[in-house]
Each structure stands twice: as C-alpha cells, then as structure tokens.
C-alpha atoms as a PDB file:
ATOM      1  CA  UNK A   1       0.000   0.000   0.000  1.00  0.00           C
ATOM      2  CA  UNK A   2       0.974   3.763   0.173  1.00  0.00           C
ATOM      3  CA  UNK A   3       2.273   5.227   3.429  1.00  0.00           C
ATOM      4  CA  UNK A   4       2.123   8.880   2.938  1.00  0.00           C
ATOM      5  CA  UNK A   5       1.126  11.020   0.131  1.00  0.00           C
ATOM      6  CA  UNK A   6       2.375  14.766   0.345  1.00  0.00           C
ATOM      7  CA  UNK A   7       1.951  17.944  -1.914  1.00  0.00           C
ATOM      8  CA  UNK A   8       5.188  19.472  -3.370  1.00  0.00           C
ATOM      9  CA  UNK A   9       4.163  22.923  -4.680  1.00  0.00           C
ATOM     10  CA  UNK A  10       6.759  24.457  -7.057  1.00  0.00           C
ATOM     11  CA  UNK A  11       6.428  28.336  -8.172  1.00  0.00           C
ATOM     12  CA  UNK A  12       3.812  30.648  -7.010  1.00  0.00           C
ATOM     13  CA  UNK A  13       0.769  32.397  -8.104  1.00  0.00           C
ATOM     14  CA  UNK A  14       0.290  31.912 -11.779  1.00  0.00           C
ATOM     15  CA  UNK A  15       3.236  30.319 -12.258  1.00  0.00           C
ATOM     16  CA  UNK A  16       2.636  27.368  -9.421  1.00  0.00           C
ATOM     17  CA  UNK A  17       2.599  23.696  -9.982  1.00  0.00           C
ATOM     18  CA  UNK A  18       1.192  21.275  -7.424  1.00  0.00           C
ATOM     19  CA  UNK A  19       3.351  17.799  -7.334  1.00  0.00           C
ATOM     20  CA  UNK A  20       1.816  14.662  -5.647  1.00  0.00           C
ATOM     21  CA  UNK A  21       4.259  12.734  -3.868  1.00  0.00           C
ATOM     22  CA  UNK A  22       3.276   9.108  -2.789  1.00  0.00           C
ATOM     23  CA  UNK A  23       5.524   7.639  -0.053  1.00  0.00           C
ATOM     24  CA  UNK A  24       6.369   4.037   0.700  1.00  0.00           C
ATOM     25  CA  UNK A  25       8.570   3.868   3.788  1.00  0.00           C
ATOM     26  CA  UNK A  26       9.691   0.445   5.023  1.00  0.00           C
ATOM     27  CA  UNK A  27      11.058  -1.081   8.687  1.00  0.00           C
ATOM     28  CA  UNK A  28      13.702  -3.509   6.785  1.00  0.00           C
ATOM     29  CA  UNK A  29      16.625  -5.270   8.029  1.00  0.00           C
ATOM     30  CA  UNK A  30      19.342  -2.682   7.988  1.00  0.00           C
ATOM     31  CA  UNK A  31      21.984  -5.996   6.771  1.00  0.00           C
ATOM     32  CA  UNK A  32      20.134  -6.652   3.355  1.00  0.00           C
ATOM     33  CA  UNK A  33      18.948  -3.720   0.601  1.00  0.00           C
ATOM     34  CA  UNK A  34      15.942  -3.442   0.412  1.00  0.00           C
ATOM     35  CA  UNK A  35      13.790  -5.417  -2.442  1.00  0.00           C
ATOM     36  CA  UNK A  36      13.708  -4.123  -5.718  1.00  0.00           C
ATOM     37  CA  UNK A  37      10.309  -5.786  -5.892  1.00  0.00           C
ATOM     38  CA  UNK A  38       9.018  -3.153  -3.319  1.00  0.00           C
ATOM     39  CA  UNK A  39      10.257   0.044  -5.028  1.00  0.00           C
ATOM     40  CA  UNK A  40       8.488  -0.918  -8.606  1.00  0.00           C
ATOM     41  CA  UNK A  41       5.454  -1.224  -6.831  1.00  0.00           C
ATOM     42  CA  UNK A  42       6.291   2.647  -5.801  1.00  0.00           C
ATOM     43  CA  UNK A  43       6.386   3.178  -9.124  1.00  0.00           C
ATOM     44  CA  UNK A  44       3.797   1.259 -10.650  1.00  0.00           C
ATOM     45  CA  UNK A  45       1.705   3.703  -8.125  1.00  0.00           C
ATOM     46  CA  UNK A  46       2.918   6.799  -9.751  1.00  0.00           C
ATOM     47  CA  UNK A  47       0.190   8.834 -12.231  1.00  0.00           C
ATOM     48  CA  UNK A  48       1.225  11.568 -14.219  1.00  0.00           C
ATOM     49  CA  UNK A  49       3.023  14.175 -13.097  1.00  0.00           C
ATOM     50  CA  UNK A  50       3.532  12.588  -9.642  1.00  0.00           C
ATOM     51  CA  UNK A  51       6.493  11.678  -8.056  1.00  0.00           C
ATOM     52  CA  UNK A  52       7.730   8.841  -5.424  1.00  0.00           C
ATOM     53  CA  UNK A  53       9.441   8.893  -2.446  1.00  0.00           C
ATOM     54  CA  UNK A  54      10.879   5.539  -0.750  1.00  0.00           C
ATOM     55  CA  UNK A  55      11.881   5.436   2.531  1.00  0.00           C
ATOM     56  CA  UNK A  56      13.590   2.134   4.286  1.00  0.00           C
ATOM     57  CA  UNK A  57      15.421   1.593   7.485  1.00  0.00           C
ATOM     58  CA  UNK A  58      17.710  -0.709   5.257  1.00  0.00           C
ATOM     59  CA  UNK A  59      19.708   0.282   2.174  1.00  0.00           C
ATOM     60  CA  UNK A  60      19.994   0.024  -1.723  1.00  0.00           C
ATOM     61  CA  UNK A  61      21.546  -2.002  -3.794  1.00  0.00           C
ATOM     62  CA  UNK A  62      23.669  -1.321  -6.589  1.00  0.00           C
ATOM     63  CA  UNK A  63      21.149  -3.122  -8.830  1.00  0.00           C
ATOM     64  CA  UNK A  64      18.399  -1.343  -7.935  1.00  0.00           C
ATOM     65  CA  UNK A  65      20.150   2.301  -8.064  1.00  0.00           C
ATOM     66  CA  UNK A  66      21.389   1.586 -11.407  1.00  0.00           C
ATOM     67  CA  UNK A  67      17.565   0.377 -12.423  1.00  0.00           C
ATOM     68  CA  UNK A  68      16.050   3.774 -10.973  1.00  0.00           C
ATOM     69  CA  UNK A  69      18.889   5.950 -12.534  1.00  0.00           C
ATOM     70  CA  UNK A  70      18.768   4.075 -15.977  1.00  0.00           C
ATOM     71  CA  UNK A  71      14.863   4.225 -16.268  1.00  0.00           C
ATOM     72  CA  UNK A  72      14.540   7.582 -15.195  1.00  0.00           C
ATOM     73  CA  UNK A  73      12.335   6.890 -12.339  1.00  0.00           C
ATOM     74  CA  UNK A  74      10.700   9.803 -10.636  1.00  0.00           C
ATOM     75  CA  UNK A  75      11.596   8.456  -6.998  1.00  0.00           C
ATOM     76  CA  UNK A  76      13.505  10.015  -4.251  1.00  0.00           C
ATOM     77  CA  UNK A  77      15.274   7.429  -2.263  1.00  0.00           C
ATOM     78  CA  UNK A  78      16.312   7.561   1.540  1.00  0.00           C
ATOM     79  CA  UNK A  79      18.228   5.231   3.219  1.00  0.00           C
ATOM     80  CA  UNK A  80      18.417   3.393   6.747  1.00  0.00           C
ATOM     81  CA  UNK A  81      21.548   5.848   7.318  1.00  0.00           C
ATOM     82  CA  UNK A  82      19.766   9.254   5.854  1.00  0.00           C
ATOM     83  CA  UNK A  83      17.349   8.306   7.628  1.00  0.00           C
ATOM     84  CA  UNK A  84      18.589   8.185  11.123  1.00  0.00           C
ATOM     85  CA  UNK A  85      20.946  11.258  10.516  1.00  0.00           C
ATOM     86  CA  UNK A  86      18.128  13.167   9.637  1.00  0.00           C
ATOM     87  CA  UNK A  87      15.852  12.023  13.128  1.00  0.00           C
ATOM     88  CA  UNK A  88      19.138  12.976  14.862  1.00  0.00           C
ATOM     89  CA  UNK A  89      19.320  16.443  13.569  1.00  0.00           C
ATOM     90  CA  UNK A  90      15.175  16.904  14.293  1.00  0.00           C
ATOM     91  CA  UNK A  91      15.745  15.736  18.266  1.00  0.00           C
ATOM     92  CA  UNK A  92      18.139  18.170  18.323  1.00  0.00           C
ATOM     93  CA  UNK A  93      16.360  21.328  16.947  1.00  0.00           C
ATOM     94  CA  UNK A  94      13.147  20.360  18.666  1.00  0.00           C
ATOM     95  CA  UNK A  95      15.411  20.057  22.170  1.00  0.00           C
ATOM     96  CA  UNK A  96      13.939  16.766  23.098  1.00  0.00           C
ATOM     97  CA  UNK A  97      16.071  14.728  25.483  1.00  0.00           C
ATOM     98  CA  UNK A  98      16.004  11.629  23.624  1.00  0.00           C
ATOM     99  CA  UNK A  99      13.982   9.907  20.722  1.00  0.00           C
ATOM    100  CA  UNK A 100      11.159   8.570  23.070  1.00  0.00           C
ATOM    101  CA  UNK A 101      10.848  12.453  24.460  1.00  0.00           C
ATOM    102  CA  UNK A 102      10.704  13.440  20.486  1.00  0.00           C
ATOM    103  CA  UNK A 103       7.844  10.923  19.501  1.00  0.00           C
ATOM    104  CA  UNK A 104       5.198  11.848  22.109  1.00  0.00           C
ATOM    105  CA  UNK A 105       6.261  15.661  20.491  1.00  0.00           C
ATOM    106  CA  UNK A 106       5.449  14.454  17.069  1.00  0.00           C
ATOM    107  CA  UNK A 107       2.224  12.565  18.627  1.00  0.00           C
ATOM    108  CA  UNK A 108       1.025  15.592  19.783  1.00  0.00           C
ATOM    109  CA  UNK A 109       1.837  17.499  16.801  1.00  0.00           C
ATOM    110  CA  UNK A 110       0.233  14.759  14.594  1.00  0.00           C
ATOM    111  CA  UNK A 111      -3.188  14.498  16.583  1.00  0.00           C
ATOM    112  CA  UNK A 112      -3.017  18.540  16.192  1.00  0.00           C
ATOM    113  CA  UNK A 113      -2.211  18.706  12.570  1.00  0.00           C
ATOM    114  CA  UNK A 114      -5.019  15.905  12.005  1.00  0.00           C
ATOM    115  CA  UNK A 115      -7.601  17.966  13.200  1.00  0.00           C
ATOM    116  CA  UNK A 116      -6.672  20.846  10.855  1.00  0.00           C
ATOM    117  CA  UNK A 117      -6.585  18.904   7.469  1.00  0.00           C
ATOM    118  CA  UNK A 118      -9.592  19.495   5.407  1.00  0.00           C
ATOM    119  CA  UNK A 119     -11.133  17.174   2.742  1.00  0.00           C
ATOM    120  CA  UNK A 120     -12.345  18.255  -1.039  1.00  0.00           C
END
C-alpha cells in the first residue's frame, strides 16, 4: 500500500505547480537492501506528473540504483543511514532529550495537525 502522500508545490501564483508525492517507507533489516520488488510497486503507483518517495530503514543495492537511474524513475530514495541522521538532527532542533521524548512531540503534533486537514 501507500504510506504517505504529500503535496510538493513548485512556483507561485500563476506560475505554481502542485506535485503529488506518494511515499512508501519500510522497517527492513538494515543488513540486506531493500527489495527491488518493493520500489516498482512505488512506481507502478505513480500517475502523471507525480512523483515517489521511498523510505527504508535498510539500504539500496547497486542493482536497484542503477535500475532507478537508468529508467529515469521519478523516486527520491532515503536510506536506513539518511534516515537516522536526519531524526538525529530533528531531536536536536526540537530540544527533546532523547527519541522517546521526540515521539510523544510528534504525537502531539500529529493528533493537532489531524484535526486541521480538510477534505475536497
């Protein structure tokens, strides 16, 4: 299935493009990449326009970087190690004392931001 889908909006006024961006993020075993299977079926998701994102606690292999460069694939990768540099970086600027003390933050965010999203 699809884990998140975001908006990417590019320009402004006039001139402004919305972007879909369906998400796939995976809890993989950080000693094997992660199956090439899995990020086609990001793909395969993808309509016009849109673009993918793929997120794993795991990595990629050679293969399948070769196979998104080489076809062109509209899909932005992150890896187990991106990943976990880039949690580090938001404990820090949010001044939580550890990464349990961050997700109850994000908790409370998310129940706050929930309430706010409006359906067309």
């Amino acid at each position: 299935g699809v884990d998140f889908v975001g908006r990417l909006d590019v320009g402004n006024g006039f001139a402004k493009v919305e972007v879909v961006v369906l998400g796939q993020a995976k809890c993989e075993n950080y000693k094997k990449p992660t199956n090439g299977v899995h990020l086609a079926r990001t793909v395969a998701r993808l309509k016009r326009g849109w673009i993918g994102a793929y997120v794993t606690t795991s990595f990629f292999s050679e293969g399948s970087q070769r196979e998104i460069s080489e076809d062109r694939y509209p899909l932005i990768t992150v890896n187990g190690l991106e990943l976990a540099r880039e949690t580090l970086r938001l404990i820090e600027e949010s001044g939580s004392r550890d990464i349990l003390d961050y997700l109850k933050i994000l908790d409370v965010e998310y129940m706050v931001e929930s309430t706010n999203l409006r359906f067309v």
